[in-house]
C-alpha atoms as a PDB file:
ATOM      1  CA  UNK A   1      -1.776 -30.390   7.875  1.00  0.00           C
ATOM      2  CA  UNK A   2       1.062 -31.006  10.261  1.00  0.00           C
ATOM      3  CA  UNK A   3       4.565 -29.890   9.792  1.00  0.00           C
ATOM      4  CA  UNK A   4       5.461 -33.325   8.053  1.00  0.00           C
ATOM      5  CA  UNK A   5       3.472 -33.099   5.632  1.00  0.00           C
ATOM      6  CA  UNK A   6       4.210 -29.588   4.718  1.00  0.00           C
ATOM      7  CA  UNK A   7       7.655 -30.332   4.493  1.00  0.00           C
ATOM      8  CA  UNK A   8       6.684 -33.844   2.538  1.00  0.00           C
ATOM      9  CA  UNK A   9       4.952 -32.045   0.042  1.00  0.00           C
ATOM     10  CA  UNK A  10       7.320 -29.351  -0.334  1.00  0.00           C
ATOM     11  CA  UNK A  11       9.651 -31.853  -1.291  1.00  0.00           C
ATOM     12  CA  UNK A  12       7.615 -33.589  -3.682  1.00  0.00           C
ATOM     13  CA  UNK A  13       5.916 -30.006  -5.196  1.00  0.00           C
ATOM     14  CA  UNK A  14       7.917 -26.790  -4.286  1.00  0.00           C
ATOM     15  CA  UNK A  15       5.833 -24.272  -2.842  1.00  0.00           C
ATOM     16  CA  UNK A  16       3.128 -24.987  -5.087  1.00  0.00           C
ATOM     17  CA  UNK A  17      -0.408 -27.375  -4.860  1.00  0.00           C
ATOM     18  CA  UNK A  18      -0.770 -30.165  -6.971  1.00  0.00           C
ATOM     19  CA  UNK A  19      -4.352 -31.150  -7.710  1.00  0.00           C
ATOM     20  CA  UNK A  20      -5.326 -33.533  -4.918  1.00  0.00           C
ATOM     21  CA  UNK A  21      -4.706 -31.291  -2.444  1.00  0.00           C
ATOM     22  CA  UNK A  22      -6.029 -28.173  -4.370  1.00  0.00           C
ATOM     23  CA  UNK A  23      -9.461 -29.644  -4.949  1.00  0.00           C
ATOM     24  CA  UNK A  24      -9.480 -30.487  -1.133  1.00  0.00           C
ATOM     25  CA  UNK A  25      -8.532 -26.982  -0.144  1.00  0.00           C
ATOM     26  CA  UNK A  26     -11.067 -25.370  -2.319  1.00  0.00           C
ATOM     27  CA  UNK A  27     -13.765 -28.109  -1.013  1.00  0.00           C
ATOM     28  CA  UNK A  28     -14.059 -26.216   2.229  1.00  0.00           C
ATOM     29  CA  UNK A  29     -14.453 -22.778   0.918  1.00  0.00           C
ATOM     30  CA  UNK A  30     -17.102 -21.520   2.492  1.00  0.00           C
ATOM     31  CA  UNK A  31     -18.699 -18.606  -0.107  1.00  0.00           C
ATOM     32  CA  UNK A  32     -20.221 -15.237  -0.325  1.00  0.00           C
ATOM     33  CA  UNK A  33     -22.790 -16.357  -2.067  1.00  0.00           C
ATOM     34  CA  UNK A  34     -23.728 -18.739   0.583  1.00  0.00           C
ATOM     35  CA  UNK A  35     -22.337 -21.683  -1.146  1.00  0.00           C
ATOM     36  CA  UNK A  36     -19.649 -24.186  -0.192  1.00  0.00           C
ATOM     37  CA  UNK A  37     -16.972 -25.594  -2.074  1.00  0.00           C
ATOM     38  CA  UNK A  38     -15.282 -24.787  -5.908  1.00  0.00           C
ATOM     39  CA  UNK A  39     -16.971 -22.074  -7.957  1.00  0.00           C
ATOM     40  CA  UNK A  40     -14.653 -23.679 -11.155  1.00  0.00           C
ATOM     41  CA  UNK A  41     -13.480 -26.677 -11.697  1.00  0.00           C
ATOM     42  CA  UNK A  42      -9.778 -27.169 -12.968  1.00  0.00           C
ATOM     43  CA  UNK A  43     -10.617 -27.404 -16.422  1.00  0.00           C
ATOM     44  CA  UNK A  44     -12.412 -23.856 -16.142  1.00  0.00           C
ATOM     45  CA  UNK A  45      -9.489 -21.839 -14.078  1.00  0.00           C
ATOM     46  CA  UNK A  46      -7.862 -23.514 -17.093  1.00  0.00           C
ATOM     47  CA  UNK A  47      -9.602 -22.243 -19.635  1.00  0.00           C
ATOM     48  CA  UNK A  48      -9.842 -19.166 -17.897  1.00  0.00           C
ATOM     49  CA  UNK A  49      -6.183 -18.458 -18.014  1.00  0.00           C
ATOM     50  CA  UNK A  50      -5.449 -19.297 -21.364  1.00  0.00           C
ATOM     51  CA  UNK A  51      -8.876 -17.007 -22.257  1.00  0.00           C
ATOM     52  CA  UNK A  52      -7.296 -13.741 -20.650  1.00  0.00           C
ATOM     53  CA  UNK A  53      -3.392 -14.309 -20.818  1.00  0.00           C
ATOM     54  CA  UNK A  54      -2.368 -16.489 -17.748  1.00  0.00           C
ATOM     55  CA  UNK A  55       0.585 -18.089 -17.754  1.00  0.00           C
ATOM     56  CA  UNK A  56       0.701 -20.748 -15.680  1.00  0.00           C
ATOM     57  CA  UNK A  57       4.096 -22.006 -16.488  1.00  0.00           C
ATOM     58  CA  UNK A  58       5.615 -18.936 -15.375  1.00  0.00           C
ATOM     59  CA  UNK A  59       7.318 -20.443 -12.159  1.00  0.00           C
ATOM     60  CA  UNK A  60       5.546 -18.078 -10.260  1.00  0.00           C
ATOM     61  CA  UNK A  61       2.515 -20.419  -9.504  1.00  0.00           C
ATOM     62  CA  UNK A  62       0.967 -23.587 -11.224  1.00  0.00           C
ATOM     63  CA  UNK A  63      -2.629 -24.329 -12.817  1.00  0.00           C
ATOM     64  CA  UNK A  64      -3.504 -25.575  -9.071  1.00  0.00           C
ATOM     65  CA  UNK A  65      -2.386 -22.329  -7.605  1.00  0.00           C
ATOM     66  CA  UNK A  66      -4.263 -20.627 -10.235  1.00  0.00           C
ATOM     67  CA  UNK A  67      -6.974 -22.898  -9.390  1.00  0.00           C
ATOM     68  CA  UNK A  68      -7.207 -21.955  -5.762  1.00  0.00           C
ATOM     69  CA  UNK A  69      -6.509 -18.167  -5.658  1.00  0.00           C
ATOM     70  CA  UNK A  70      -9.110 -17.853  -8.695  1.00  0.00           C
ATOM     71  CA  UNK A  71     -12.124 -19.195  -6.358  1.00  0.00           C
ATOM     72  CA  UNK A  72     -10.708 -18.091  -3.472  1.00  0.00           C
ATOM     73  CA  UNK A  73     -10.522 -14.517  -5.095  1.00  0.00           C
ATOM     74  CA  UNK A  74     -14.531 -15.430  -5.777  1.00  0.00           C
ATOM     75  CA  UNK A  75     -15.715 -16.983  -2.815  1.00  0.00           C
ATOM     76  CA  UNK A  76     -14.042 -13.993  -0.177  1.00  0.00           C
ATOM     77  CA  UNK A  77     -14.780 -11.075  -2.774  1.00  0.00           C
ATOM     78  CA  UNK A  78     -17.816 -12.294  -4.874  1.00  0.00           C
ATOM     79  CA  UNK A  79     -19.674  -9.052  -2.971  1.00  0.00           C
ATOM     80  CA  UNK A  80     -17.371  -6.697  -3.949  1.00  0.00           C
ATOM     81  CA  UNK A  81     -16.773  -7.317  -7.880  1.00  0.00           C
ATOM     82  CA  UNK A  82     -20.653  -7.539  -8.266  1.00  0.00           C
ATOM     83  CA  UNK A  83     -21.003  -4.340  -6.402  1.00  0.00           C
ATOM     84  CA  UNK A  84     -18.054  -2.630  -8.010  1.00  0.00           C
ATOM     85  CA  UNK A  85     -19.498  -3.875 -11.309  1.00  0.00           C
ATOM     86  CA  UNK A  86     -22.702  -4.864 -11.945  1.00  0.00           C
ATOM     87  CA  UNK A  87     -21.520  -8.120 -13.020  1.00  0.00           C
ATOM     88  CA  UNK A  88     -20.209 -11.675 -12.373  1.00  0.00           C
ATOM     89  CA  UNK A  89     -18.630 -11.622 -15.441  1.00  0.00           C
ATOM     90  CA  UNK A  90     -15.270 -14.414 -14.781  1.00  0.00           C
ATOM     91  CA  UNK A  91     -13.039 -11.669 -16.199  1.00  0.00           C
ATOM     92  CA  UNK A  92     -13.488  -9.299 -13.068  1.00  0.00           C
ATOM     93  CA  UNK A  93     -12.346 -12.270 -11.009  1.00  0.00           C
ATOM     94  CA  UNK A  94      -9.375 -13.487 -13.358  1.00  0.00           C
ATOM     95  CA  UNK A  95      -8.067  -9.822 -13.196  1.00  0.00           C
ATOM     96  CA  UNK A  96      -8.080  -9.611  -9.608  1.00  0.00           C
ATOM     97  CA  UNK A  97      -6.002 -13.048  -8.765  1.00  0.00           C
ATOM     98  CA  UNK A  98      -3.775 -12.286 -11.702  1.00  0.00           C
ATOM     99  CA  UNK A  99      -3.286  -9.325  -9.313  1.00  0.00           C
ATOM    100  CA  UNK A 100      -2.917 -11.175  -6.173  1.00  0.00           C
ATOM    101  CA  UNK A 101      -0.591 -13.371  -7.758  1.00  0.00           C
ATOM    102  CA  UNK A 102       1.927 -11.230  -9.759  1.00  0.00           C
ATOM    103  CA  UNK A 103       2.610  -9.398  -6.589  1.00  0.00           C
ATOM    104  CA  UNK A 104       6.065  -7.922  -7.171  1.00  0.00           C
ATOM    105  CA  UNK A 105       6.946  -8.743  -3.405  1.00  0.00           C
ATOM    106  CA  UNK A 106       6.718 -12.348  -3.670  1.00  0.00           C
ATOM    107  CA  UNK A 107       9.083 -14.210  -6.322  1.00  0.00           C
ATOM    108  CA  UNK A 108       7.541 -18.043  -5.590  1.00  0.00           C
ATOM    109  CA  UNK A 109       4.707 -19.889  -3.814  1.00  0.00           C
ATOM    110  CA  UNK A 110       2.662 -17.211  -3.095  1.00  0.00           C
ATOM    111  CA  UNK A 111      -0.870 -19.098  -2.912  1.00  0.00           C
ATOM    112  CA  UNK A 112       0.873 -22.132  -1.181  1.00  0.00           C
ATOM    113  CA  UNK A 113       2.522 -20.519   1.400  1.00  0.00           C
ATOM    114  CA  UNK A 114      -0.489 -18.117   2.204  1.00  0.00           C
ATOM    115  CA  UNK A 115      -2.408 -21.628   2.415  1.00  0.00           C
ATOM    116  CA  UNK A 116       0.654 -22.496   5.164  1.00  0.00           C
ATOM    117  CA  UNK A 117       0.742 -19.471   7.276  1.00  0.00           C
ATOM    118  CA  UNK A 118      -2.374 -17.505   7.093  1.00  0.00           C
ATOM    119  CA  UNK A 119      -5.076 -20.346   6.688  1.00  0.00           C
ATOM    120  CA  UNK A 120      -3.087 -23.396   8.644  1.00  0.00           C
ATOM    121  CA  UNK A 121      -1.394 -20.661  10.857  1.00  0.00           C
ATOM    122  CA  UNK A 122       2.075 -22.666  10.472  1.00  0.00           C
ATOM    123  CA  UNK A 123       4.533 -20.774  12.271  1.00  0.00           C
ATOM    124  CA  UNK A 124       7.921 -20.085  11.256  1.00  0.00           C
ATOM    125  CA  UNK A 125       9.910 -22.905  13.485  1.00  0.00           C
ATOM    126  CA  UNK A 126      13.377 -21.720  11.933  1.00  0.00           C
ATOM    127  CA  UNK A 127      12.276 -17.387  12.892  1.00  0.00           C
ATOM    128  CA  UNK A 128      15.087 -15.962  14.926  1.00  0.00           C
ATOM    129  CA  UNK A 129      15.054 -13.530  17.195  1.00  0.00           C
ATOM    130  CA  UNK A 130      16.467 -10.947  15.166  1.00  0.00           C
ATOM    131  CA  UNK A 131      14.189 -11.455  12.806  1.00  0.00           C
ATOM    132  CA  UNK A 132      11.209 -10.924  14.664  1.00  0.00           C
ATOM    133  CA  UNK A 133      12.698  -7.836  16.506  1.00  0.00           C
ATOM    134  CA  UNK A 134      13.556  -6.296  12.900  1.00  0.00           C
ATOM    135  CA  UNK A 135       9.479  -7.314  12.031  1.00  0.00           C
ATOM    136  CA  UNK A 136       8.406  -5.963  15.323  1.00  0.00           C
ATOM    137  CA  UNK A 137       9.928  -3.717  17.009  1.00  0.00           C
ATOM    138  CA  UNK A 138       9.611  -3.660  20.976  1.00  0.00           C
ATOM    139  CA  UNK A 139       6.640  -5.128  20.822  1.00  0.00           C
ATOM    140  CA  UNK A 140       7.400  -7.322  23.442  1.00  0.00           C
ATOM    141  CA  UNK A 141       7.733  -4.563  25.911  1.00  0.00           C
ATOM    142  CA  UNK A 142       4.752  -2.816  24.981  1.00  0.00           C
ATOM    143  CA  UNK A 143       2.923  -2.880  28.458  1.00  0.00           C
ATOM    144  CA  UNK A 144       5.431  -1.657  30.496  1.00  0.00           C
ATOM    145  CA  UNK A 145       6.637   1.165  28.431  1.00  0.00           C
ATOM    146  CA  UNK A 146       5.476   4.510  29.402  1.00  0.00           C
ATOM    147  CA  UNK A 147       6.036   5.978  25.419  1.00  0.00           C
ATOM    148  CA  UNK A 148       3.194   4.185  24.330  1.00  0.00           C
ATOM    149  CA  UNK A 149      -0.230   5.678  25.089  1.00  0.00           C
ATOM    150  CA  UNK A 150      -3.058   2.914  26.149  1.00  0.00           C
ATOM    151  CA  UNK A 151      -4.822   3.540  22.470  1.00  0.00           C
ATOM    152  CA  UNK A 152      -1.741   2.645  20.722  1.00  0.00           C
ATOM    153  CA  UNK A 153      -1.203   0.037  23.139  1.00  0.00           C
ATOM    154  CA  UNK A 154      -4.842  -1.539  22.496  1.00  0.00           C
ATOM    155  CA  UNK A 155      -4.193  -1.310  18.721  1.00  0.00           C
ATOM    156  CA  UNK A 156      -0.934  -3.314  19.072  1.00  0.00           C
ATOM    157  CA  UNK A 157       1.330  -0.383  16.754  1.00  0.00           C
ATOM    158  CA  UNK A 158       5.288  -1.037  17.240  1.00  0.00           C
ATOM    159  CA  UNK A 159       5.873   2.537  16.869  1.00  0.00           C
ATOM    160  CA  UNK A 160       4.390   6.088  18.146  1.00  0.00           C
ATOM    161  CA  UNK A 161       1.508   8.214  16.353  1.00  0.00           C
ATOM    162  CA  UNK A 162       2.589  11.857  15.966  1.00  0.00           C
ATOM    163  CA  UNK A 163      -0.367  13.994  17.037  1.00  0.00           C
ATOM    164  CA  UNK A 164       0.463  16.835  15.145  1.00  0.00           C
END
């Protein structure tokens, strides 16, 4: 997606997927379990949510959100919940994006914006450069600063490692 159509459908939606676009970001999953594509359909994450407690008129997020975290939350950590508990039992994976989702941190858009920035990359056009100093401190002058040592260099950390 370009930066017109982000903004397009930001206009149209909020921060938030509406089904077309859902079921096409979900289509290129690419799973754990060596399959490709939607675990659940919409009806399901649905079903799912009204099953264990989900609101999905909360503001927060949308039945599309809820949609996409819940198989994303299964294709990236399928591995895990089975090993963690001896089952693929849906409830294991509803618990864990309700987690994802109610972050405290975030008030809106969570799943749409992590779509945006993380899997697009989008950058922040409007960042200042305030902003990213107060995010990252000096590290554009990490090279050629004599206070860093060349493992913390390496490791790209904007501030020093006590050794004691």
């Amino acid at each position: 997606m370009d930066k017109y159509k982000f903004e397009r459908h930001e206009l149209m939606y909020g921060p938030h997927f509406n089904e077309s676009c859902a079921t096409e970001v979900v289509s290129h999953m690419v799973n754990e379990d060596g399959t490709k594509g939607a675990h659940w359909t919409i009806e399901q994450t649905t079903a799912f949510a009204n099953q264990y407690g989900v609101s999905l008129t909360s503001g927060k997020f949308n039945k599309y959100d809820w949609f996409v975290v819940l198989n994303m939350i299964r294709s990236d950590y399928y591995r895990f919940i089975l090993g963690a508990t001896n089952s693929d039992n849906p409830k294991h994976f509803v618990e864990l994006a309700k987690a994802w989702l109610n972050d405290k941190d975030v008030e809106d858009g969570k799943t749409w914006n992590y779509f945006k920035y993380v899997v697009c990359g989008a950058h922040h056009e409007d960042e200042e450069e305030e902003e990213y100093e107060y995010y990252y401190p000096r590290k554009k002058h990490y090279e050629e600063d004599d206070y860093y040592t060349e493992r913390e260099i390496r490791t790209r950390r904007p501030y020093r490692i006590s050794r004691y």
